[in-house]
Protein backbone atom coordinates (compact mmCIF):
# COMPACT_ATOMS: atom_id res chain seq x y z
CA UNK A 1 113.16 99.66 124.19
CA UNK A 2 113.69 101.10 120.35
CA UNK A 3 111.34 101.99 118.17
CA UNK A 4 112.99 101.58 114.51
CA UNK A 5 111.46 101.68 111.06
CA UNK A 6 111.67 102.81 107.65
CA UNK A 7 109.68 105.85 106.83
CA UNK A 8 110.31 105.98 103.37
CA UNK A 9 111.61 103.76 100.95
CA UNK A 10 112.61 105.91 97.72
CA UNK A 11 110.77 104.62 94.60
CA UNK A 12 108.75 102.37 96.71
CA UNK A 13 104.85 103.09 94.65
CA UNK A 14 101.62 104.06 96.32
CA UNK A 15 98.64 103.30 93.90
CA UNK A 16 96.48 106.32 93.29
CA UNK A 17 92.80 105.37 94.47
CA UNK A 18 90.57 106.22 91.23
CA UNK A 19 93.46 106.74 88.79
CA UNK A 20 93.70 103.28 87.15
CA UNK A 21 97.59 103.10 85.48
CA UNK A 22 99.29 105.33 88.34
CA UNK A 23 101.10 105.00 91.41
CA UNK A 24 103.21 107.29 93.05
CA UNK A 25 106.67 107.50 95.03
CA UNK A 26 109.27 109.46 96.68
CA UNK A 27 112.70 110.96 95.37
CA UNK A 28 115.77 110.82 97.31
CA UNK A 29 115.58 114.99 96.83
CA UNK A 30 112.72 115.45 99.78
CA UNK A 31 114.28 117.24 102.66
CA UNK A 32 113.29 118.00 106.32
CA UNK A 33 111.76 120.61 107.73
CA UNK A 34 113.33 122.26 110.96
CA UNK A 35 110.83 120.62 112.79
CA UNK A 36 109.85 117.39 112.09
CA UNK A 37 107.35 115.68 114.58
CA UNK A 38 106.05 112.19 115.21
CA UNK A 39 102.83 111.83 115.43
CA UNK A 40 100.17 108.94 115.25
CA UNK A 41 98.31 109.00 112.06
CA UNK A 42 98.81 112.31 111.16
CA UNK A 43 96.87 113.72 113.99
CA UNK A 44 98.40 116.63 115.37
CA UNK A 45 96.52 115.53 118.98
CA UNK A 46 98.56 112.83 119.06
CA UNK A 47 102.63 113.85 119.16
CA UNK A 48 104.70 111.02 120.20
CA UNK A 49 107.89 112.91 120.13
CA UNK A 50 109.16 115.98 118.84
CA UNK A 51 112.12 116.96 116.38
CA UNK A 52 115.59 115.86 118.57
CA UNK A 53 113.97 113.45 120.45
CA UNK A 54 114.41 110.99 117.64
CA UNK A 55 116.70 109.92 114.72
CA UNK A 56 115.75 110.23 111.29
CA UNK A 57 118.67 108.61 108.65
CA UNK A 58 119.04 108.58 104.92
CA UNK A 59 120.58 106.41 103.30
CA UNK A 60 120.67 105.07 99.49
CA UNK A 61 117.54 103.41 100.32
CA UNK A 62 114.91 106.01 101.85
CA UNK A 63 114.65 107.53 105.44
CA UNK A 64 115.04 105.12 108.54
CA UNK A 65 113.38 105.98 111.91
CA UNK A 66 115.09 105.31 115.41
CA UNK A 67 113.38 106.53 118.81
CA UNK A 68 114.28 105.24 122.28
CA UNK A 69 111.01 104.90 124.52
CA UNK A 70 111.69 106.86 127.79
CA UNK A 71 111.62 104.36 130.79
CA UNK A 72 108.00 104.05 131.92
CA UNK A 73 106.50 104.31 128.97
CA UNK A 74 107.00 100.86 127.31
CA UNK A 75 103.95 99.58 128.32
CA UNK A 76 101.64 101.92 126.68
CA UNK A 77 103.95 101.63 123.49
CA UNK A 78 103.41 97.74 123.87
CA UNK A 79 99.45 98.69 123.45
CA UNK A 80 99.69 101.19 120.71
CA UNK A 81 102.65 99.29 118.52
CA UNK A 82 101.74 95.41 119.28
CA UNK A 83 103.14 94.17 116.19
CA UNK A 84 104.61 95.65 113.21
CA UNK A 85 103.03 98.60 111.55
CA UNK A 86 103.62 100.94 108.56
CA UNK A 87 104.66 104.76 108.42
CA UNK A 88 103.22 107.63 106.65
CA UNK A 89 104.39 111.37 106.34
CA UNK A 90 103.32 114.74 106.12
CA UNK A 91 104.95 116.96 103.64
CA UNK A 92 104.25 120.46 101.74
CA UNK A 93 106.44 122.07 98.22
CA UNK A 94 109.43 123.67 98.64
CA UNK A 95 110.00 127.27 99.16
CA UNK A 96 110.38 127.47 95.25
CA UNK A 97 107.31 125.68 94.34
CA UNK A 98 105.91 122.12 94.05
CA UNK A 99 107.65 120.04 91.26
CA UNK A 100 106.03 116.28 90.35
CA UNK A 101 108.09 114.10 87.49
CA UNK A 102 106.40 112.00 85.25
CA UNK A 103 107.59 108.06 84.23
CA UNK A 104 105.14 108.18 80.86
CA UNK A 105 106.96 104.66 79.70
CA UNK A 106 106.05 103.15 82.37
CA UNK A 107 103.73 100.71 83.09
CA UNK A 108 102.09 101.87 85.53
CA UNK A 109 102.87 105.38 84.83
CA UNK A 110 104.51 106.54 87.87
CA UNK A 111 104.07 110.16 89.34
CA UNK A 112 107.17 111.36 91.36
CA UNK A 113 107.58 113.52 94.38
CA UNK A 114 110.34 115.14 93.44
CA UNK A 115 110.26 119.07 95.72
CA UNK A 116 108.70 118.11 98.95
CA UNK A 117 110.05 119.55 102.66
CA UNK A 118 108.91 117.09 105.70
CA UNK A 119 106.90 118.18 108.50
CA UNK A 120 106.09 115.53 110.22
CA UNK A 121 106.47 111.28 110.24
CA UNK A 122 103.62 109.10 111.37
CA UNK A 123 103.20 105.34 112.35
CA UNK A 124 99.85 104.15 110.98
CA UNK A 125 98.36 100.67 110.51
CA UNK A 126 97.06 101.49 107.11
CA UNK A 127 100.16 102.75 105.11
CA UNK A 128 100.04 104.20 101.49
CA UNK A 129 103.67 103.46 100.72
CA UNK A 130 104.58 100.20 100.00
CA UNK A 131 108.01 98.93 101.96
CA UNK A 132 107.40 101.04 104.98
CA UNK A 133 107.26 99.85 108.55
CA UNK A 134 107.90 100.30 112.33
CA UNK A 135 108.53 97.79 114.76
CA UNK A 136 109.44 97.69 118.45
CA UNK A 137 112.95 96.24 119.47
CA UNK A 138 113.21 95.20 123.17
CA UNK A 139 115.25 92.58 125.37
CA UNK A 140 117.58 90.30 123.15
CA UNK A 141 116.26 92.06 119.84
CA UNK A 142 117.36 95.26 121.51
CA UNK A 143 120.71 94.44 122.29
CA UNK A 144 121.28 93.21 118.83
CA UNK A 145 120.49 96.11 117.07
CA UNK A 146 122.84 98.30 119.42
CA UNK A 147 125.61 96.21 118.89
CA UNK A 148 125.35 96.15 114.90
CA UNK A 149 124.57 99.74 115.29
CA UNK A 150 127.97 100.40 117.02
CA UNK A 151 129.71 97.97 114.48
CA UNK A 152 128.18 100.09 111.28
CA UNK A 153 130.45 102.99 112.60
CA UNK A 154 133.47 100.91 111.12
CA UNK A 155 131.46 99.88 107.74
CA UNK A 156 132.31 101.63 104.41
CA UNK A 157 129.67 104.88 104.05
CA UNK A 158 126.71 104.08 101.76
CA UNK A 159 126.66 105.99 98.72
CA UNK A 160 125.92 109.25 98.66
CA UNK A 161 122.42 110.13 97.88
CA UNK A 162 122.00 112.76 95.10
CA UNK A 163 120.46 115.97 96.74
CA UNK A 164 119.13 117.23 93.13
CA UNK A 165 117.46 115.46 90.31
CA UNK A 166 118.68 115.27 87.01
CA UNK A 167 117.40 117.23 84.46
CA UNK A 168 113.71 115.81 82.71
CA UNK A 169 113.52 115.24 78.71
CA UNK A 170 110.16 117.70 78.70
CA UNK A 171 108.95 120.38 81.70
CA UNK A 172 105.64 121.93 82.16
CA UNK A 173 105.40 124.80 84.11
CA UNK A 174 102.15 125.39 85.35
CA UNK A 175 100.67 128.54 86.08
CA UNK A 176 100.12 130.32 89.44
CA UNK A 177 96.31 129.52 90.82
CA UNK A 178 93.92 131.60 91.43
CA UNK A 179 92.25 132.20 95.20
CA UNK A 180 89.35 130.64 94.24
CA UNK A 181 91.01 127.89 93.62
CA UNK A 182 93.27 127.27 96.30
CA UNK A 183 90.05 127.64 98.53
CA UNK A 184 88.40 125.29 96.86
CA UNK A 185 91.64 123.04 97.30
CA UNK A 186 91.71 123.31 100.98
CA UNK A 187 88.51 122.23 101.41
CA UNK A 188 88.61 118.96 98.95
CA UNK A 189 91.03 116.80 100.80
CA UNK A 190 91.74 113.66 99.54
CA UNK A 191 89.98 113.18 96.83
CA UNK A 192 90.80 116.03 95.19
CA UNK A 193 94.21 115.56 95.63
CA UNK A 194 93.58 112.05 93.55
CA UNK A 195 91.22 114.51 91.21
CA UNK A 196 94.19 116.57 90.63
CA UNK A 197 96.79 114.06 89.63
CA UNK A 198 94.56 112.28 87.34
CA UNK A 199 93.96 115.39 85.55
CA UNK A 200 97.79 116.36 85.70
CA UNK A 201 98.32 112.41 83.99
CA UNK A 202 95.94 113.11 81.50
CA UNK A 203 97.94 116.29 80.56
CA UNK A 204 101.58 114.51 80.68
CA UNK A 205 99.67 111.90 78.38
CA UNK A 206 99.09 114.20 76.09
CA UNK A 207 102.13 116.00 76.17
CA UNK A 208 104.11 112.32 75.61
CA UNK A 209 101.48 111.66 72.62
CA UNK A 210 103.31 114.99 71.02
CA UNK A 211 107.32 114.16 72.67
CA UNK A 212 106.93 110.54 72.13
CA UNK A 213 110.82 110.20 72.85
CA UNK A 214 110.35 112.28 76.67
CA UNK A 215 111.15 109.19 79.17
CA UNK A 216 110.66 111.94 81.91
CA UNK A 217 108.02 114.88 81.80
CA UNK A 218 108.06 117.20 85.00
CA UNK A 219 105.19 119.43 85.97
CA UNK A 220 106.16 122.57 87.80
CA UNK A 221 104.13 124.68 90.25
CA UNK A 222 105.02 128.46 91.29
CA UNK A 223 105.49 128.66 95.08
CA UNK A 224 102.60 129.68 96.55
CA UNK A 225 100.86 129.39 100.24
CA UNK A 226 99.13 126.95 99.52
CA UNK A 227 98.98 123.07 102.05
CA UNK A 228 100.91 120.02 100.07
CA UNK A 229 97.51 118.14 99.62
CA UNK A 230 96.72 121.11 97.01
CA UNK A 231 100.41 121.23 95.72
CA UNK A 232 98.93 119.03 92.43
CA UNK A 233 95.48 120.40 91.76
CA UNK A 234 96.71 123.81 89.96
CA UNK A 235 94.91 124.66 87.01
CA UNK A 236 94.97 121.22 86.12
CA UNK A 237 91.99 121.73 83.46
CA UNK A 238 93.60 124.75 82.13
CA UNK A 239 96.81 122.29 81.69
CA UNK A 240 94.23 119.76 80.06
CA UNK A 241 92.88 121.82 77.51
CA UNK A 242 96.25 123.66 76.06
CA UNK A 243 97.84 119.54 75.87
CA UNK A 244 94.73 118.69 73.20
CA UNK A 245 95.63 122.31 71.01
């Protein structure tokens, strides 16, 4: 039995709960972390395997999952996965900061991940991500999939996918936060992650009011200590009030 899946589909949008006009995806420039575990629903009490124990593959499309169920256990993964399902992840800012690009233009305005490192991949019935899912092969279905999977070693190699984004028409670098606020950050979860990026899209909004011809606006944050739920939430007033001088 094979667990497969798509974890993340690049440019596939998330709407932002409470931010009317945005959604949100994922560049093709997230990397993983040295030790990337799969868990269900993001709950660190429940690992279902551990970085080597399964296959994670990118391609021009996003990042596809593969994990062989040890012998014994496909009955329980029969009860936990009985029909398809979506994935999530886990992710925090790169070592040199957090960096999130801006589609202005666009209708909906679209918020990119753009510096993220992976720590962890989850299967979840209640995805964010649009495209994602995870599915169990067995019998006939299973013996499919291996075959076209040995076959693909003779196909042509996908196209290579870019490990750096090109440069953005307009960046704003936001300044480093302050304890108080990081506290406050860890502590907000959720919604103030949503709080965060609908204060960070009023300040690109202004900013593209000012650079009308900036397709692509990029907000940068310092690295810092700080968990990836907080990456966005930065001094986001501060950034507010110098857009409307």
């Amino acid at each position: 039995m094979i667990l497969v899946g798509d974890v993340i589909v690049f440019g596939a949008p998330r709407a932002v709960v409470g931010v009317p006009g945005v959604v949100e995806s994922v560049s093709p420039t997230v990397r993983l972390g040295s030790a990337v575990e799969l868990l269900w629903e993001h709950r660190k009490d429940a690992v279902l395997a551990r970085q080597g124990q399964f296959q994670l593959e990118r391609d021009e499309r996003g990042l596809r999952l593969g994990y062989e169920i040890a012998r014994g256990q496909e009955a329980a993964w029969r009860s936990r996965v009985r029909r398809r399902i979506g994935c999530s992840f886990g992710w925090r800012p790169h070592r040199d900061g957090a960096v999130y690009r801006w589609y202005a233009a666009e209708t909906p305005a679209r918020r990119e991940i753009v510096s993220a490192e992976l720590f962890e991949v989850s299967l979840t019935p209640h995805p964010a991500y649009r495209g994602t899912w995870a599915h169990l092969l067995d019998g006939d279905l299973e013996r499919r999939w291996r075959h076209l999977k040995l076959q693909a070693r003779c196909w042509p190699k996908p196209r290579a996918v870019e490990s750096r984004a090109a440069a953005a028409d307009l960046v704003i670098d936001a300044p480093p936060p302050t304890l108080v606020r990081v506290l406050l950050d860890a502590f907000d979860g959720l919604a103030g992650v949503e709080e965060t990026i609908a204060n960070e899209y009023q300040t690109v909004l202004a900013a593209h009011r000012r650079h009308p011809h900036a397709r692509t606006i990029e907000v940068r944050y310092p690295r810092s200590l700080r968990s990836a739920e907080a990456a966005t939430a930065r001094h986001a007033a501060k950034l507010l009030g110098e857009g409307k001088k």
